[in-house]
N, C-alpha and C. Protein backbone atom coordinates (compact mmCIF):
# COMPACT_ATOMS: atom_id res chain seq x y z
N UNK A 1 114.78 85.60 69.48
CA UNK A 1 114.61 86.31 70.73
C UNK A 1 114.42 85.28 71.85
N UNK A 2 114.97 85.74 73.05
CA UNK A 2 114.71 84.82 73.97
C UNK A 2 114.70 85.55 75.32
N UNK A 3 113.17 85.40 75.55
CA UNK A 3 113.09 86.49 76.90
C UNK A 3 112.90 85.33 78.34
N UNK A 4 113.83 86.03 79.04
CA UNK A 4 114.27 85.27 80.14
C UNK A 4 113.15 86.30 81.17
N UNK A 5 112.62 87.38 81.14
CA UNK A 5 111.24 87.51 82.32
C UNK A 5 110.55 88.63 81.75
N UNK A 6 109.62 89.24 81.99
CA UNK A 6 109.04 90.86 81.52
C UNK A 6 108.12 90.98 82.87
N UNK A 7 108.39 91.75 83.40
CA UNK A 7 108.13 92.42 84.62
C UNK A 7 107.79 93.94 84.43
N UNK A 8 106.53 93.53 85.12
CA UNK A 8 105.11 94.45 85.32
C UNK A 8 105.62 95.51 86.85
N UNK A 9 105.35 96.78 86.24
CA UNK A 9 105.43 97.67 87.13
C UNK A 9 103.82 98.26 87.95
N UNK A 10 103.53 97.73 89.06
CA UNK A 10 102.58 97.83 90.18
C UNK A 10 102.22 99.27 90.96
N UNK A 11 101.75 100.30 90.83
CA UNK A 11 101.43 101.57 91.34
C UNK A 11 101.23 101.27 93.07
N UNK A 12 101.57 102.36 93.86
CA UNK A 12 101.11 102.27 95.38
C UNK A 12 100.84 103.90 95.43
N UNK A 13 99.48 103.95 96.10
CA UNK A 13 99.10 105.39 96.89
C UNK A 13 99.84 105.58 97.85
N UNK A 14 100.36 104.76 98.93
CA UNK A 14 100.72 104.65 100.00
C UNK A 14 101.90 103.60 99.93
N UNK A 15 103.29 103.83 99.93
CA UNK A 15 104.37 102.67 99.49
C UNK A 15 104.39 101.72 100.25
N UNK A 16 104.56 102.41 101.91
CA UNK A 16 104.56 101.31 102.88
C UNK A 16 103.06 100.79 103.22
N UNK A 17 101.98 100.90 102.72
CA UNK A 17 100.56 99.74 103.40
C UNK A 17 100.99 98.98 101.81
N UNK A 18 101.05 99.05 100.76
CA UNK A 18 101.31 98.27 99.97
C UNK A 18 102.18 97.46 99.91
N UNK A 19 103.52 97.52 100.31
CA UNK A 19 104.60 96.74 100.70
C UNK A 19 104.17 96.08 101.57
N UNK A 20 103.51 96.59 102.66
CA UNK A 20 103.10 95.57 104.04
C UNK A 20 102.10 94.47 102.77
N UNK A 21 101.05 95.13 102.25
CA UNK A 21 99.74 94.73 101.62
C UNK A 21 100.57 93.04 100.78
N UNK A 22 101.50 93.38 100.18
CA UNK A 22 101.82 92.04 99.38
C UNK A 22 102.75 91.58 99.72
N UNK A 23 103.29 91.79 101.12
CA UNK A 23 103.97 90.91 101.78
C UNK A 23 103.09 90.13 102.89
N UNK A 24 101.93 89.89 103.23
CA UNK A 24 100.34 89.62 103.68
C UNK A 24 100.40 88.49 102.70
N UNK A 25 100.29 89.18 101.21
CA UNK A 25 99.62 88.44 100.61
C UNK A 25 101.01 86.88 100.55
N UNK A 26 101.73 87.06 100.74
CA UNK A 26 102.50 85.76 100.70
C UNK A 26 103.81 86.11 99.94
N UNK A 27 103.73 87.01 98.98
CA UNK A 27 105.03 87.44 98.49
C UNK A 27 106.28 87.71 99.17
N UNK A 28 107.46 87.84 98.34
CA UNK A 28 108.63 87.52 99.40
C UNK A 28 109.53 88.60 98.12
N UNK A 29 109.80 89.56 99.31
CA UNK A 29 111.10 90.49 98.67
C UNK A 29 112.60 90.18 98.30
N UNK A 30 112.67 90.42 96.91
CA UNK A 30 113.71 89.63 96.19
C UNK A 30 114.53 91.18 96.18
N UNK A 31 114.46 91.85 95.99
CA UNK A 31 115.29 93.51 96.35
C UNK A 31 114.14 94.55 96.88
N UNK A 32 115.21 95.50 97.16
CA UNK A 32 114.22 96.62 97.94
C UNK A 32 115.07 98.03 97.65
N UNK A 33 114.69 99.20 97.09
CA UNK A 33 115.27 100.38 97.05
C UNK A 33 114.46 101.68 98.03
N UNK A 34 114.82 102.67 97.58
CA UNK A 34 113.85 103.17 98.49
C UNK A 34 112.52 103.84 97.74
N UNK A 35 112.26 103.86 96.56
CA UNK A 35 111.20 103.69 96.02
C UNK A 35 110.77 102.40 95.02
N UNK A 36 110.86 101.88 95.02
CA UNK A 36 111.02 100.27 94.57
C UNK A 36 111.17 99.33 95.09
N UNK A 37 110.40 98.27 94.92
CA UNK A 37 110.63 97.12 95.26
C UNK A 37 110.52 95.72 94.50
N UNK A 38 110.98 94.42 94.45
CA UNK A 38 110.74 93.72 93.29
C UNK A 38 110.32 92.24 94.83
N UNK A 39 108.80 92.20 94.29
CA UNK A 39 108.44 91.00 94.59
C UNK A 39 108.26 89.99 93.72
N UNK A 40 108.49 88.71 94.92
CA UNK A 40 108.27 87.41 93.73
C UNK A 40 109.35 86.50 93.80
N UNK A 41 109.55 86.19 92.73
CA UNK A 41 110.49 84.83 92.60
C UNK A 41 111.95 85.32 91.83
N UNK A 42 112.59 84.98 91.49
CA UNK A 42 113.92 84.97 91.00
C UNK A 42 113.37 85.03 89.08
N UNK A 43 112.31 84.60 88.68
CA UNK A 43 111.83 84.33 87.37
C UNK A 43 110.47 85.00 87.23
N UNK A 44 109.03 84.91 88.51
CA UNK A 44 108.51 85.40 88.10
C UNK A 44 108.08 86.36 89.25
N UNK A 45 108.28 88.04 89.04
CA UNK A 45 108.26 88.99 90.11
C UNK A 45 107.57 90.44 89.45
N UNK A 46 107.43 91.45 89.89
CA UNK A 46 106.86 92.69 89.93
C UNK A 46 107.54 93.59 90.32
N UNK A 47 107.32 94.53 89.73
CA UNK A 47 107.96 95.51 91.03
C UNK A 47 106.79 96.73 91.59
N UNK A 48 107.12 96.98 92.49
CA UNK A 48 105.91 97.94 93.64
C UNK A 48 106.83 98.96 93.31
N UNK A 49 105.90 99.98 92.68
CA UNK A 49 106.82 101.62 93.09
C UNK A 49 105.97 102.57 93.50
N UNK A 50 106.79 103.55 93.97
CA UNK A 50 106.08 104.59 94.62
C UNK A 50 105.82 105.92 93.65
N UNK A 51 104.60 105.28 93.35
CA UNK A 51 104.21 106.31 92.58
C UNK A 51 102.62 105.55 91.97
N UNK A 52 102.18 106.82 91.46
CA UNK A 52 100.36 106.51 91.68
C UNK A 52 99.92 107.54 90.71
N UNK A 53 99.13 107.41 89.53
CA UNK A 53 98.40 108.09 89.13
C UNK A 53 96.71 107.06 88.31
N UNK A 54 95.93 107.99 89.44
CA UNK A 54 94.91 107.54 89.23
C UNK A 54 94.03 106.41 88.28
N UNK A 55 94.17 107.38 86.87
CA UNK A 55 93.88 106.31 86.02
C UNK A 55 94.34 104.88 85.71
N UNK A 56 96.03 105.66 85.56
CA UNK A 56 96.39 104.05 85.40
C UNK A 56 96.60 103.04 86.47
N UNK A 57 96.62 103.44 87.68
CA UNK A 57 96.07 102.40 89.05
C UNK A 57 94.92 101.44 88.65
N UNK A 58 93.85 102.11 88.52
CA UNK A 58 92.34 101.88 88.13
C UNK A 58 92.50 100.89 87.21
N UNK A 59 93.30 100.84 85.86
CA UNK A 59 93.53 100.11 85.11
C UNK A 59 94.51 98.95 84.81
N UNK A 60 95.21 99.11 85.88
CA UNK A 60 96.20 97.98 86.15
C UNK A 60 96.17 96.65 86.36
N UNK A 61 96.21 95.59 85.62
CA UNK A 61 95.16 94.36 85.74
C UNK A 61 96.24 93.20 85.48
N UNK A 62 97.01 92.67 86.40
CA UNK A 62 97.69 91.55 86.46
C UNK A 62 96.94 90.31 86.34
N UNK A 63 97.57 88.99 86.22
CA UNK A 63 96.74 87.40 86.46
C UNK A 63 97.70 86.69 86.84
N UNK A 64 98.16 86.43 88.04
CA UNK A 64 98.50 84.60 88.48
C UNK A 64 98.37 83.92 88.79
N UNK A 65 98.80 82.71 87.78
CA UNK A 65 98.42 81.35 88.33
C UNK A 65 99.03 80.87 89.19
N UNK A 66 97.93 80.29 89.85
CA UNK A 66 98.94 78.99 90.95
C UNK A 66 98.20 77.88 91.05
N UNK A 67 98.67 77.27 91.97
CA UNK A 67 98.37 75.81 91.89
C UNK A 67 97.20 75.48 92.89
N UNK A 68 96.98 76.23 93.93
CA UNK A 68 96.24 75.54 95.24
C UNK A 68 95.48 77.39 95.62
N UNK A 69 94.89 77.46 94.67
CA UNK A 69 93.64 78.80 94.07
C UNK A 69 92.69 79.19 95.96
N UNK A 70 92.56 77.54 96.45
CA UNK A 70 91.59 77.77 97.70
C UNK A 70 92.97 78.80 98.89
N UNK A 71 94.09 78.19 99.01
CA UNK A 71 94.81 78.64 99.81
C UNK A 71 94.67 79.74 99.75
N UNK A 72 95.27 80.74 98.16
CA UNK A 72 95.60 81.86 98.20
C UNK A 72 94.49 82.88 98.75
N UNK A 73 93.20 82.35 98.10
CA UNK A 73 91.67 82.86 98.62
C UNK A 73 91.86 83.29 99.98
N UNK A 74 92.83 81.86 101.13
CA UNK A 74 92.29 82.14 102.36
C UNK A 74 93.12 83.07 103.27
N UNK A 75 94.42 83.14 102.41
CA UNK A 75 95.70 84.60 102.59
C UNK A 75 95.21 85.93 102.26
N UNK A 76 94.13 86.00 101.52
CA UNK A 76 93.48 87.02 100.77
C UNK A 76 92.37 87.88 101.30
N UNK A 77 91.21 86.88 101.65
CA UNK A 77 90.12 87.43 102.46
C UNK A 77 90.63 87.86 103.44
N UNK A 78 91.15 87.99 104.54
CA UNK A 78 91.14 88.65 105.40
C UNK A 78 92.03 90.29 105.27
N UNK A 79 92.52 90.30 104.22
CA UNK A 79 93.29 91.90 103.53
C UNK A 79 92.31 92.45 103.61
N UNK A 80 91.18 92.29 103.25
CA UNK A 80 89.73 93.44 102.75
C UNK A 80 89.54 94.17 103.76
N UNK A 81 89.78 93.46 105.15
CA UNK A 81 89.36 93.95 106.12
C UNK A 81 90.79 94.91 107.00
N UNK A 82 91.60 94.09 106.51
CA UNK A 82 92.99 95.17 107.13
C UNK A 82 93.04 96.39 106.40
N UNK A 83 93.07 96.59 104.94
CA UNK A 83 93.73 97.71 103.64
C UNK A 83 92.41 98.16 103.63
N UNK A 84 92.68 98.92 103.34
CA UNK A 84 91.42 100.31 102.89
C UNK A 84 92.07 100.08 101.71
N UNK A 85 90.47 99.88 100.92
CA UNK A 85 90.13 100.67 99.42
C UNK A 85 90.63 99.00 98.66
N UNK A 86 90.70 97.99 99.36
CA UNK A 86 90.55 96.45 98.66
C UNK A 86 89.56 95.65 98.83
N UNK A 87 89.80 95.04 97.92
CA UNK A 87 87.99 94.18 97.54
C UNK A 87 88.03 92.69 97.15
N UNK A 88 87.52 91.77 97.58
CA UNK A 88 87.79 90.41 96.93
C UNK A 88 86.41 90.05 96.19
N UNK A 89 86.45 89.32 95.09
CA UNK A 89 85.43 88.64 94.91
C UNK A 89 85.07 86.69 95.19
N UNK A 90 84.62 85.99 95.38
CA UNK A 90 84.13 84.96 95.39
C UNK A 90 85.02 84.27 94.17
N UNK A 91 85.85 82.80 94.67
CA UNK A 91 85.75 82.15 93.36
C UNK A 91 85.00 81.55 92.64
N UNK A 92 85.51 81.91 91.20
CA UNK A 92 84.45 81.60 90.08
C UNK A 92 85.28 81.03 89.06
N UNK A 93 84.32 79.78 88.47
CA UNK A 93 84.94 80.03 86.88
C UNK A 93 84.72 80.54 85.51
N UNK A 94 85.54 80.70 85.14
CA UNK A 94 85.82 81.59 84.14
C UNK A 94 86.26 80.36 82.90
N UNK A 95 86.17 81.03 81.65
CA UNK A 95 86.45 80.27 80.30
C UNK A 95 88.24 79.73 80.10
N UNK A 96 88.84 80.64 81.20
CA UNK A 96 90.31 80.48 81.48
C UNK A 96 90.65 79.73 82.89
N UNK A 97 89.23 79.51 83.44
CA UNK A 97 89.91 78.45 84.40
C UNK A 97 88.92 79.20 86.16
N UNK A 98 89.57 78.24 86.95
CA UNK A 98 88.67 78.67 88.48
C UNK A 98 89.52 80.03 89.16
N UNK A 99 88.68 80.99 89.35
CA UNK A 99 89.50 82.39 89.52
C UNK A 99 88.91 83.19 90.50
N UNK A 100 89.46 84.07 91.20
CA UNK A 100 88.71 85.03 91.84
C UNK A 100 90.00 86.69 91.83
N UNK A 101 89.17 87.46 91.75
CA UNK A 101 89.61 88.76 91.54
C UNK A 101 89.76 89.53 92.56
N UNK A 102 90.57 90.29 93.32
CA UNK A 102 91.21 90.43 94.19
C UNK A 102 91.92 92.01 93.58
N UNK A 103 91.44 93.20 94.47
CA UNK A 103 91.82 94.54 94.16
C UNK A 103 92.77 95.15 95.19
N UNK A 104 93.84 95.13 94.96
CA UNK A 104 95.05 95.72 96.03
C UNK A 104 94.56 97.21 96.38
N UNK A 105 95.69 97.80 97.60
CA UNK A 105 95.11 99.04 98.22
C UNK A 105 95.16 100.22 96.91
N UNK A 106 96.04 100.47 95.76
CA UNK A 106 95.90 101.55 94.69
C UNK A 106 94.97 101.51 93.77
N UNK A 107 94.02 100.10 93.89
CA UNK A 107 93.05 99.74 92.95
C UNK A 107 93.65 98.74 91.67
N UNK A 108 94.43 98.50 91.89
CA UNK A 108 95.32 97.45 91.01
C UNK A 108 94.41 96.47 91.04
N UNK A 109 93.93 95.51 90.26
CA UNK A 109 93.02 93.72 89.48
C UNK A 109 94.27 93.15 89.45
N UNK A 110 94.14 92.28 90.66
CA UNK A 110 94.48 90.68 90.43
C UNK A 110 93.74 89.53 89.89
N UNK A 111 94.21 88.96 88.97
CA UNK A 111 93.02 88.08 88.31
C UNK A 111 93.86 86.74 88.84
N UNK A 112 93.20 86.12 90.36
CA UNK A 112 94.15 85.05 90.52
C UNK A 112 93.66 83.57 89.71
N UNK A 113 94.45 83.01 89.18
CA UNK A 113 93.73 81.83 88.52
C UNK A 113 94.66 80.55 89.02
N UNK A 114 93.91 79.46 89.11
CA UNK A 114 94.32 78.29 89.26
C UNK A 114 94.92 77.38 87.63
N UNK A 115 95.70 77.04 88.19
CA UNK A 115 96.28 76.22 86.54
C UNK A 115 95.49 74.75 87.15
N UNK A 116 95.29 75.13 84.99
CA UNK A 116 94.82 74.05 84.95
C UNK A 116 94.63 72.40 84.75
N UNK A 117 94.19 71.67 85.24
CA UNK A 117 94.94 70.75 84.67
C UNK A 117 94.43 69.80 83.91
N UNK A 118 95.69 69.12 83.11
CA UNK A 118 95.48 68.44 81.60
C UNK A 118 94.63 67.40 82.20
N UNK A 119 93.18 66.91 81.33
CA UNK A 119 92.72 65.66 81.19
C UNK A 119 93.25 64.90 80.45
N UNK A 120 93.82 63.64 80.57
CA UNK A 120 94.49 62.91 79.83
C UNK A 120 93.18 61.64 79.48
């Protein structure tokens, strides 16, 4: 087997504050339908659809890494205050590395983590 991507489908209450919401966050629209959308990279992306049911919003719990963890923090904090119904937490570390958690407008967990790097 050889999997070339697996892409996570993202809930929105509201299609367009969420589309605005993770295009804020730095993401960059690789297609667009009219209920769908696929953010991200050419390899690693999501797609935003329009559609929402409660529970599994609530339970929706992505993680990416990147490289420069303080930046994304500072693209981030100021969403809490634009989006209704998002939340950041403080970075912290964690047993998987320096992270902070970050709740989009449908209640979706971002678990953003910094990669880590090798001690040689």
């Amino acid at each position: 087997m050889n999997i070339h991507n697996i892409r996570t489908f993202v809930p929105s209450i509201d299609f367009e504050v969420s589309k605005q919401f993770y295009l804020d966050l730095g993401f960059e629209i690789s297609w667009e339908g009219e209920d769908l959308i696929i953010f991200g990279t050419k390899t690693q992306n999501f797609f935003l659809q329009k559609a929402y049911v409660k529970e599994w919003a609530e339970n929706c719990m992505m993680q990416m890494h990147v490289d420069d963890l303080e930046d994304l923090y500072a693209k981030a904090l100021p969403l809490i205050n634009k989006y209704e119904n998002t939340k950041i937490n403080s970075i912290f570390t964690a047993d998987y590395g320096r992270t902070f958690h970050l709740i989009g407008p449908a209640g979706e967990l971002w678990h953003m983590t910094e990669i880590q790097k090798k001690i040689k």
